[in-house]
PDB file of N, CA and C in Angstrom:
ATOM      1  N   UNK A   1     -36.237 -10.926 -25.503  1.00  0.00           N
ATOM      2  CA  UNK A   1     -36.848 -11.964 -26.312  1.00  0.00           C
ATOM      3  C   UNK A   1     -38.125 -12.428 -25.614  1.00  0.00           C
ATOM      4  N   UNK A   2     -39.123 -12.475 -26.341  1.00  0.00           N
ATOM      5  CA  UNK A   2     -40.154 -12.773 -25.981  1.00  0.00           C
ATOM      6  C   UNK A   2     -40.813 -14.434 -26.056  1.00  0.00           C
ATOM      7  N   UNK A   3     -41.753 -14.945 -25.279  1.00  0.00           N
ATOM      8  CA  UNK A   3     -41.468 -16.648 -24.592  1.00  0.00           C
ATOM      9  C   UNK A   3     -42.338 -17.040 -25.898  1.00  0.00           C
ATOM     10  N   UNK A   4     -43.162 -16.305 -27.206  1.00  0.00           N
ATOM     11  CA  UNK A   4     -42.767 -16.978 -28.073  1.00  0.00           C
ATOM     12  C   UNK A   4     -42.103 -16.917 -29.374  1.00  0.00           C
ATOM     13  N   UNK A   5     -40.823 -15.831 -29.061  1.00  0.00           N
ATOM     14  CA  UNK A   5     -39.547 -15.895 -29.846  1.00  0.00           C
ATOM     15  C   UNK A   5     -38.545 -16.877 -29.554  1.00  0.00           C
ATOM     16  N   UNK A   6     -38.397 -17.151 -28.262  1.00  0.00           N
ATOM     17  CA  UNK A   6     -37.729 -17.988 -27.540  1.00  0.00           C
ATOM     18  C   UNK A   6     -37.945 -19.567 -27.675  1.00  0.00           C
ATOM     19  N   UNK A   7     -39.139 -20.136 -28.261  1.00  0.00           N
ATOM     20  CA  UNK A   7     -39.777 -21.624 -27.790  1.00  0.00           C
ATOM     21  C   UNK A   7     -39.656 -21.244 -29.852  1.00  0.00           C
ATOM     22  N   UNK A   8     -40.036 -20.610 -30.339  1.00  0.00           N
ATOM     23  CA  UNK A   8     -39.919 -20.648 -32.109  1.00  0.00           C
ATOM     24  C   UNK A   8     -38.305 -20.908 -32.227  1.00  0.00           C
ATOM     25  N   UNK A   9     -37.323 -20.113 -31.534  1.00  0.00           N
ATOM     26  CA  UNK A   9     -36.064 -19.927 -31.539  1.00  0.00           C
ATOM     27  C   UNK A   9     -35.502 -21.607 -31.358  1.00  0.00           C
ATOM     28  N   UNK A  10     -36.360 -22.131 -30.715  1.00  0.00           N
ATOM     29  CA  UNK A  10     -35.912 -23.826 -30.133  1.00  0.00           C
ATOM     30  C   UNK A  10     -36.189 -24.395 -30.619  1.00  0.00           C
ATOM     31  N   UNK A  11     -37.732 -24.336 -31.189  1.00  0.00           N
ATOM     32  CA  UNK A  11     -37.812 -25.918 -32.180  1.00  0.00           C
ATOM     33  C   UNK A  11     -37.355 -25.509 -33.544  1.00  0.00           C
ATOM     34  N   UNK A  12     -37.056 -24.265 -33.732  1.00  0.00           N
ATOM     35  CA  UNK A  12     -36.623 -23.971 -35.516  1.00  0.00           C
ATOM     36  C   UNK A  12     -34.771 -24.937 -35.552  1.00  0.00           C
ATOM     37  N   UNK A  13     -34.249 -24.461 -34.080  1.00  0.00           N
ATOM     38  CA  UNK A  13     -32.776 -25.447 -34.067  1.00  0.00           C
ATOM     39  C   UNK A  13     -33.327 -26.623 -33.820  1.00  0.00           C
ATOM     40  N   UNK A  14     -34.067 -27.284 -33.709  1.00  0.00           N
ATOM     41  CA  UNK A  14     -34.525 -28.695 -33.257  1.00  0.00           C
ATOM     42  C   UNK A  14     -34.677 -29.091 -34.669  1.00  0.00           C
ATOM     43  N   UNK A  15     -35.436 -28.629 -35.424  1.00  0.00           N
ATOM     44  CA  UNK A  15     -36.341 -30.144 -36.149  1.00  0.00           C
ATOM     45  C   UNK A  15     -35.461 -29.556 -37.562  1.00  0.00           C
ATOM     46  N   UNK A  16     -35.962 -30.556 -39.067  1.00  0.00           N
ATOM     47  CA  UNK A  16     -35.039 -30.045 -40.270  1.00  0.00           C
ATOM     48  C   UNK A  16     -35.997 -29.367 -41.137  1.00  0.00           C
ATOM     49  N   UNK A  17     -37.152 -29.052 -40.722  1.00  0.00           N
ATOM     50  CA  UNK A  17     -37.828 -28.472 -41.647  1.00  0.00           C
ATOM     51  C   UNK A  17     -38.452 -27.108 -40.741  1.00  0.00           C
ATOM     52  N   UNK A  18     -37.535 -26.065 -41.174  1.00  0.00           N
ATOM     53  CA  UNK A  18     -37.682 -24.659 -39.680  1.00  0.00           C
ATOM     54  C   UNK A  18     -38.709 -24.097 -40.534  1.00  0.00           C
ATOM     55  N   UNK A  19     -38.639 -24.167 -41.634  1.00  0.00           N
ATOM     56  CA  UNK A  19     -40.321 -23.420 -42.281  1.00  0.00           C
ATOM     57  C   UNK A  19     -41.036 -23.674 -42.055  1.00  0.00           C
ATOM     58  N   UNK A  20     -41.879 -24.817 -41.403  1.00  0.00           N
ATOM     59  CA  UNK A  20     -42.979 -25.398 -40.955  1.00  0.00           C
ATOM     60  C   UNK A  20     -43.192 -24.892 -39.484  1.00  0.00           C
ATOM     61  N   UNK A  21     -42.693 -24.448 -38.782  1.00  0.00           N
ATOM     62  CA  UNK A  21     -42.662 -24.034 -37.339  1.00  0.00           C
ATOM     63  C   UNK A  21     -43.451 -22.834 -37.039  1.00  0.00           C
ATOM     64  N   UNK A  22     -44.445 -23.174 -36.850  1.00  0.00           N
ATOM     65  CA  UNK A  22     -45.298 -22.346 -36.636  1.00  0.00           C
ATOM     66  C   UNK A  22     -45.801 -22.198 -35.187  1.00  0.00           C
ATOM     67  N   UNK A  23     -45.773 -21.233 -33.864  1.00  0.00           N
ATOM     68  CA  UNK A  23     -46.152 -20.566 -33.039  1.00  0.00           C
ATOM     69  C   UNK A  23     -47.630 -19.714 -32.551  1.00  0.00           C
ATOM     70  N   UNK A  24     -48.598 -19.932 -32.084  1.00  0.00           N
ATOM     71  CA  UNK A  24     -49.658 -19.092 -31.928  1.00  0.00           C
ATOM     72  C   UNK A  24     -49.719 -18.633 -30.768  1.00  0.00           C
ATOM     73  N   UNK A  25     -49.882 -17.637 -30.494  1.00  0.00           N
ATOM     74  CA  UNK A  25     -49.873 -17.235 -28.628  1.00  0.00           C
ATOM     75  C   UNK A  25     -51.332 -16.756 -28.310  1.00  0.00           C
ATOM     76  N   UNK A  26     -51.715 -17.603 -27.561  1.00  0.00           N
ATOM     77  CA  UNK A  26     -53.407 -16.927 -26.717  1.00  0.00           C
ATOM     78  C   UNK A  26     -53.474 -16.565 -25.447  1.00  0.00           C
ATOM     79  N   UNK A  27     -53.398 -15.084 -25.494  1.00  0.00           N
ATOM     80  CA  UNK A  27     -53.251 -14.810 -24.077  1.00  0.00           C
ATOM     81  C   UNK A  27     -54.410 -14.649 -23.321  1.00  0.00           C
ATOM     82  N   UNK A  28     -54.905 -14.530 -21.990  1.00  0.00           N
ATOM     83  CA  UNK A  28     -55.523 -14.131 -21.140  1.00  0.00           C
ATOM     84  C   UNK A  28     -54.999 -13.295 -19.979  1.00  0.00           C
ATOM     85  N   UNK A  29     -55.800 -13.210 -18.817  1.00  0.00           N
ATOM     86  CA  UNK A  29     -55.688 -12.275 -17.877  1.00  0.00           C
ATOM     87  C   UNK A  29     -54.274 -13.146 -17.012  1.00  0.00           C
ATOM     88  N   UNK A  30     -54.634 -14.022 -16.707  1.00  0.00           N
ATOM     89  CA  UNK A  30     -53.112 -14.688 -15.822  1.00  0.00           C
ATOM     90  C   UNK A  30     -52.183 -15.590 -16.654  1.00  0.00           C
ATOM     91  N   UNK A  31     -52.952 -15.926 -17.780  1.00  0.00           N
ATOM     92  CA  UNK A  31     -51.858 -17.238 -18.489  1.00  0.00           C
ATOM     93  C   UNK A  31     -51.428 -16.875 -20.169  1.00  0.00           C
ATOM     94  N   UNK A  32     -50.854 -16.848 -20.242  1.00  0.00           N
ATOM     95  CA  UNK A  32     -50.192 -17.139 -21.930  1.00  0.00           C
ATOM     96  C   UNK A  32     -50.390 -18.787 -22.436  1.00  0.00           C
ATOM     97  N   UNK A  33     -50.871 -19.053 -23.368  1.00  0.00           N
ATOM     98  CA  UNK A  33     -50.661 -20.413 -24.057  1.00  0.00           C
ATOM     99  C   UNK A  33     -49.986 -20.253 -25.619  1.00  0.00           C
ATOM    100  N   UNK A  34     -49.294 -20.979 -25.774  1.00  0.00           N
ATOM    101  CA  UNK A  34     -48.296 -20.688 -26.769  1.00  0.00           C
ATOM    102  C   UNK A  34     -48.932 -22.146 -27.571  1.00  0.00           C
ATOM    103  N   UNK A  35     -49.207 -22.700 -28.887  1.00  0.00           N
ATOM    104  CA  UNK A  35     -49.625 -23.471 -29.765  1.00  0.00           C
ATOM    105  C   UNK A  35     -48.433 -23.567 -30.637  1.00  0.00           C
ATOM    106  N   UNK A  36     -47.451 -24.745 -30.409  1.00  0.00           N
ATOM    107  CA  UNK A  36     -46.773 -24.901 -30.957  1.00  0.00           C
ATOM    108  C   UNK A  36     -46.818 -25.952 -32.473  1.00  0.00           C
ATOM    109  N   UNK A  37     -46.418 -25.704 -33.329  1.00  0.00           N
ATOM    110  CA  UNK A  37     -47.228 -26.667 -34.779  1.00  0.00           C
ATOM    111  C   UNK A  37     -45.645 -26.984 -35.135  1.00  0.00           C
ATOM    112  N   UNK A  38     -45.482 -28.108 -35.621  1.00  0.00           N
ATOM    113  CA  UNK A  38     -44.332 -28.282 -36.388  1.00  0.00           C
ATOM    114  C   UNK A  38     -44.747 -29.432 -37.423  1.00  0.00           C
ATOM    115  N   UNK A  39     -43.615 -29.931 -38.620  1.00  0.00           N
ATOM    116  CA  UNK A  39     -44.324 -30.785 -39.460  1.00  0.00           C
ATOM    117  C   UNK A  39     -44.339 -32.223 -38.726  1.00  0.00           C
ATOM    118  N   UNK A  40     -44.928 -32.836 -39.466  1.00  0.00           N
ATOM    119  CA  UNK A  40     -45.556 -34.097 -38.883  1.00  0.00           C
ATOM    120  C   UNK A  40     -44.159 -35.195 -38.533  1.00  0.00           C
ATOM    121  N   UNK A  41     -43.124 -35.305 -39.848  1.00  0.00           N
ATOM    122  CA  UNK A  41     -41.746 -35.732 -39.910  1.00  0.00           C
ATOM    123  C   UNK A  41     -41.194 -35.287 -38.568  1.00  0.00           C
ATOM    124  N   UNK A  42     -41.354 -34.067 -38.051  1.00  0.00           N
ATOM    125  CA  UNK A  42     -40.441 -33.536 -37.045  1.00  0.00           C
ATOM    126  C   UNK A  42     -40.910 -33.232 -35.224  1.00  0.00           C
ATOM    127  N   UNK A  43     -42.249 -34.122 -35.339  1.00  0.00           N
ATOM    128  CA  UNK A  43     -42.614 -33.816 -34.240  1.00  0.00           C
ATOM    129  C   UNK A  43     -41.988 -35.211 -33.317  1.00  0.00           C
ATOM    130  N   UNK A  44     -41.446 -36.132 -33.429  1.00  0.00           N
ATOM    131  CA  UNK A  44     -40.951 -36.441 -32.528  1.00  0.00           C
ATOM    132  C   UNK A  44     -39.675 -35.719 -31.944  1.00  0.00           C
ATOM    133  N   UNK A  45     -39.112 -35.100 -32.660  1.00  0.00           N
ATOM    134  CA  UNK A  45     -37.915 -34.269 -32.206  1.00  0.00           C
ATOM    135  C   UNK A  45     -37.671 -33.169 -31.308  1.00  0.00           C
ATOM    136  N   UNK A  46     -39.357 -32.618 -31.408  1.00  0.00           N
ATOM    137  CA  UNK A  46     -39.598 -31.200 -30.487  1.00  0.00           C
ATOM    138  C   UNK A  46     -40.014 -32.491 -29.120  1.00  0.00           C
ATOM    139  N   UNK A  47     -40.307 -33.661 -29.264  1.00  0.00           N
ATOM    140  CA  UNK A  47     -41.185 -34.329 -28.297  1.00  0.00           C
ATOM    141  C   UNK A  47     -40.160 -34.971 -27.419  1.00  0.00           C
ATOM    142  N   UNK A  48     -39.279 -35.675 -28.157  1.00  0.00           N
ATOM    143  CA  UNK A  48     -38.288 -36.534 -27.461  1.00  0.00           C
ATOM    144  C   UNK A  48     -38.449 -38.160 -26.963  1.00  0.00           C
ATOM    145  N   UNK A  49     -37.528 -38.781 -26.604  1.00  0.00           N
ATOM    146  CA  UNK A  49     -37.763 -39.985 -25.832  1.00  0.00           C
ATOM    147  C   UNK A  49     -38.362 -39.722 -24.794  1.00  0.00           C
ATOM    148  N   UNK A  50     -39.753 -39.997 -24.341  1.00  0.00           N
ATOM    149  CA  UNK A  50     -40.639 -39.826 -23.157  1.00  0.00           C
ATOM    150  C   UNK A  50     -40.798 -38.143 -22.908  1.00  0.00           C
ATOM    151  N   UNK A  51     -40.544 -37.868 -23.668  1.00  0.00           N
ATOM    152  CA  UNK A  51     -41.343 -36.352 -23.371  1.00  0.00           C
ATOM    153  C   UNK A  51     -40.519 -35.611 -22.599  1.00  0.00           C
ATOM    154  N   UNK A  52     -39.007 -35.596 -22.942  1.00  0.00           N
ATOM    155  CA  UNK A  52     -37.775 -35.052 -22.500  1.00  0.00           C
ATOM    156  C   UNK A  52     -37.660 -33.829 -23.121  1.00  0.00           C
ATOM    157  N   UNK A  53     -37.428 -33.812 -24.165  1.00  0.00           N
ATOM    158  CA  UNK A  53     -37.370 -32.926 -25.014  1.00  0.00           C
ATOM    159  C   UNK A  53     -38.332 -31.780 -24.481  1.00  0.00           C
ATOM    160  N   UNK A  54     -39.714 -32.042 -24.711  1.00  0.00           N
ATOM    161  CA  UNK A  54     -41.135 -31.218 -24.799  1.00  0.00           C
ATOM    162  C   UNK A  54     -40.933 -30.573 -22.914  1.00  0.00           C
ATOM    163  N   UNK A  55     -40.496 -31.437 -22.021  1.00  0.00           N
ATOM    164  CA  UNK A  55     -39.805 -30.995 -20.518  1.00  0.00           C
ATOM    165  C   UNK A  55     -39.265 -29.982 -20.353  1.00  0.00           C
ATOM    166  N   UNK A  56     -38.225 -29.868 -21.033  1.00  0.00           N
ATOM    167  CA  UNK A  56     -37.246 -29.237 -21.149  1.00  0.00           C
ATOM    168  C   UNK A  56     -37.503 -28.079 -21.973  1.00  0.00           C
ATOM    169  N   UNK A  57     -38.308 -27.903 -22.477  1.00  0.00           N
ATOM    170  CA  UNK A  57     -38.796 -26.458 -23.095  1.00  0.00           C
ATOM    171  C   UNK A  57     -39.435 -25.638 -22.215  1.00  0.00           C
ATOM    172  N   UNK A  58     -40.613 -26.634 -21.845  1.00  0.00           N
ATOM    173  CA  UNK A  58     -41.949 -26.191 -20.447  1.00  0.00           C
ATOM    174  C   UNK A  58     -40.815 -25.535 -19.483  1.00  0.00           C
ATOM    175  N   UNK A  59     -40.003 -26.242 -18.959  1.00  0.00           N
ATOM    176  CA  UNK A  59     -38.882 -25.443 -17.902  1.00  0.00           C
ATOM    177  C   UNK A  59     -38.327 -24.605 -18.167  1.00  0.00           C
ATOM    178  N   UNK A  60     -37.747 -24.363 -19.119  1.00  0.00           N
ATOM    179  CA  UNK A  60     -37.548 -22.717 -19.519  1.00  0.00           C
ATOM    180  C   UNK A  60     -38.422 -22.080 -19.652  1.00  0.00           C
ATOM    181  N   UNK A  61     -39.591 -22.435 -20.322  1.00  0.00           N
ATOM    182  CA  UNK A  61     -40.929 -21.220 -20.479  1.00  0.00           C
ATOM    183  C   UNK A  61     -40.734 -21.037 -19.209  1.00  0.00           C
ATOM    184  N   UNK A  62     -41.313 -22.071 -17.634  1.00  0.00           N
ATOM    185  CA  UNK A  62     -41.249 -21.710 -16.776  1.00  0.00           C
ATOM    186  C   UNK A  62     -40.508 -20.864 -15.874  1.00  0.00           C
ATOM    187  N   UNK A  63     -39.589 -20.179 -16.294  1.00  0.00           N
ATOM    188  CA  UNK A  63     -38.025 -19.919 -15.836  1.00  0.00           C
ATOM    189  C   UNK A  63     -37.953 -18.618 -16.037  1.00  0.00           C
ATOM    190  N   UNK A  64     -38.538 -18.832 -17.421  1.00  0.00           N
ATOM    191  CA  UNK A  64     -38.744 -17.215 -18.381  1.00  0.00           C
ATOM    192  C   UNK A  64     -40.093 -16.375 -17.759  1.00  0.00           C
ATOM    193  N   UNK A  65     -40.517 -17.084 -17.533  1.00  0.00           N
ATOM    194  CA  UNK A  65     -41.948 -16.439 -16.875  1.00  0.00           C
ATOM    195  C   UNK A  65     -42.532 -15.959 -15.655  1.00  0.00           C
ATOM    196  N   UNK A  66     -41.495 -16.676 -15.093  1.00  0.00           N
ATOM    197  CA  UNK A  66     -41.578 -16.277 -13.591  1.00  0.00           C
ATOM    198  C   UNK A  66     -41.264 -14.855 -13.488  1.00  0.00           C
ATOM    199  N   UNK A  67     -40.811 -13.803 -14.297  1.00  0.00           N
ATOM    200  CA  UNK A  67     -40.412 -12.191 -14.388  1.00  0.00           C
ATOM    201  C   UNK A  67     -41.620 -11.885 -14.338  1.00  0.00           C
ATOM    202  N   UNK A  68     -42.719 -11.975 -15.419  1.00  0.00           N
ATOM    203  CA  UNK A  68     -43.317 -11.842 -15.775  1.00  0.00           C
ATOM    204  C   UNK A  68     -44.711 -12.108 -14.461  1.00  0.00           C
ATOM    205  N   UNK A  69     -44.674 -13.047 -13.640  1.00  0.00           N
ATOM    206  CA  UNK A  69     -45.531 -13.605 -12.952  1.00  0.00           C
ATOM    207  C   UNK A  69     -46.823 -13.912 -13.835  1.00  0.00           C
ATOM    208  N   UNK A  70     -46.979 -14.215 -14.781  1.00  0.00           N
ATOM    209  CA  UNK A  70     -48.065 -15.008 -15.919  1.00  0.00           C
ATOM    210  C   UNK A  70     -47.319 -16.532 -15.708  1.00  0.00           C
ATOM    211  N   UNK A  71     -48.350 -17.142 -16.176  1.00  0.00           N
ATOM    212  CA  UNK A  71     -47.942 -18.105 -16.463  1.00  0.00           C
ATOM    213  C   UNK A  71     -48.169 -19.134 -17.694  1.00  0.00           C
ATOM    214  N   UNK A  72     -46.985 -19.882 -18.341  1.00  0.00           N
ATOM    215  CA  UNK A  72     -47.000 -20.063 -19.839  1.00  0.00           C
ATOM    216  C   UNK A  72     -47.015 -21.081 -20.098  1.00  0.00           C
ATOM    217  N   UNK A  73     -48.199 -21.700 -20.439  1.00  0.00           N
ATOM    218  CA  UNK A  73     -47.969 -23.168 -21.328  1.00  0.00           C
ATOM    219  C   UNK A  73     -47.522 -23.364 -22.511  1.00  0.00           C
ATOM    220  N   UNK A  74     -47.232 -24.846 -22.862  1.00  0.00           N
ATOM    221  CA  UNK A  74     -46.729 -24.721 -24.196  1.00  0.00           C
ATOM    222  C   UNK A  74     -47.683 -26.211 -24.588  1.00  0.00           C
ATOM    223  N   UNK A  75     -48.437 -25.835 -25.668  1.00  0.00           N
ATOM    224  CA  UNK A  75     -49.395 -26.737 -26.218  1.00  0.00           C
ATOM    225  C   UNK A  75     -48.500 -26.840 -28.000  1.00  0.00           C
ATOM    226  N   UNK A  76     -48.471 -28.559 -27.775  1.00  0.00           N
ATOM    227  CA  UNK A  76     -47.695 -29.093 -28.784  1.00  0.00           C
ATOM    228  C   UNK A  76     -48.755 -29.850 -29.525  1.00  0.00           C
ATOM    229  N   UNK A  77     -49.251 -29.054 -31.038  1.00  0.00           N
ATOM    230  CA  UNK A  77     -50.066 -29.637 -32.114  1.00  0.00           C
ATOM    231  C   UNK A  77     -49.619 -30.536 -32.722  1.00  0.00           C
ATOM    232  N   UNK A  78     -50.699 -31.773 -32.583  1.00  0.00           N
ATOM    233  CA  UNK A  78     -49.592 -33.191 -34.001  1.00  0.00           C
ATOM    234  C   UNK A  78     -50.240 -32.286 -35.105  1.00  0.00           C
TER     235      UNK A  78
END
């Protein structure tokens, strides 16, 4: 599974509207950035109380990526 099948795979179980979940990946030479979009209703849910939620994703990207030695952000669109 790839880190953005994996982060689509998470907020589609997160929020109630999984059709709106949209993913963009921009890669470069050392980094991946992943553009995460969800609907407007559901972005506190990918976000969390204080940015728990949105934590806790970044740490798995991070986790997942370390194989890879790239490294992966995850940019969350309102």
């Amino acid at each position: 599974m790839s880190e953005k099948e994996l982060v689509e795979f998470i907020a589609k179980s997160l929020v109630d509207n999984a059709d709106k979940v949209d993913v963009k990946m921009l890669e470069s030479e050392r980094s991946t950035i992943l553009e995460l979009s969800v609907d407007e209703n559901d972005i506190g849910k990918i976000i969390g109380k204080h940015g728990r939620i949105a934590k806790a994703i970044r740490t798995i990207l991070s986790a997942v990526s370390n194989k890879s030695n790239k490294r992966v952000l995850l940019d969350i669109i309102d």
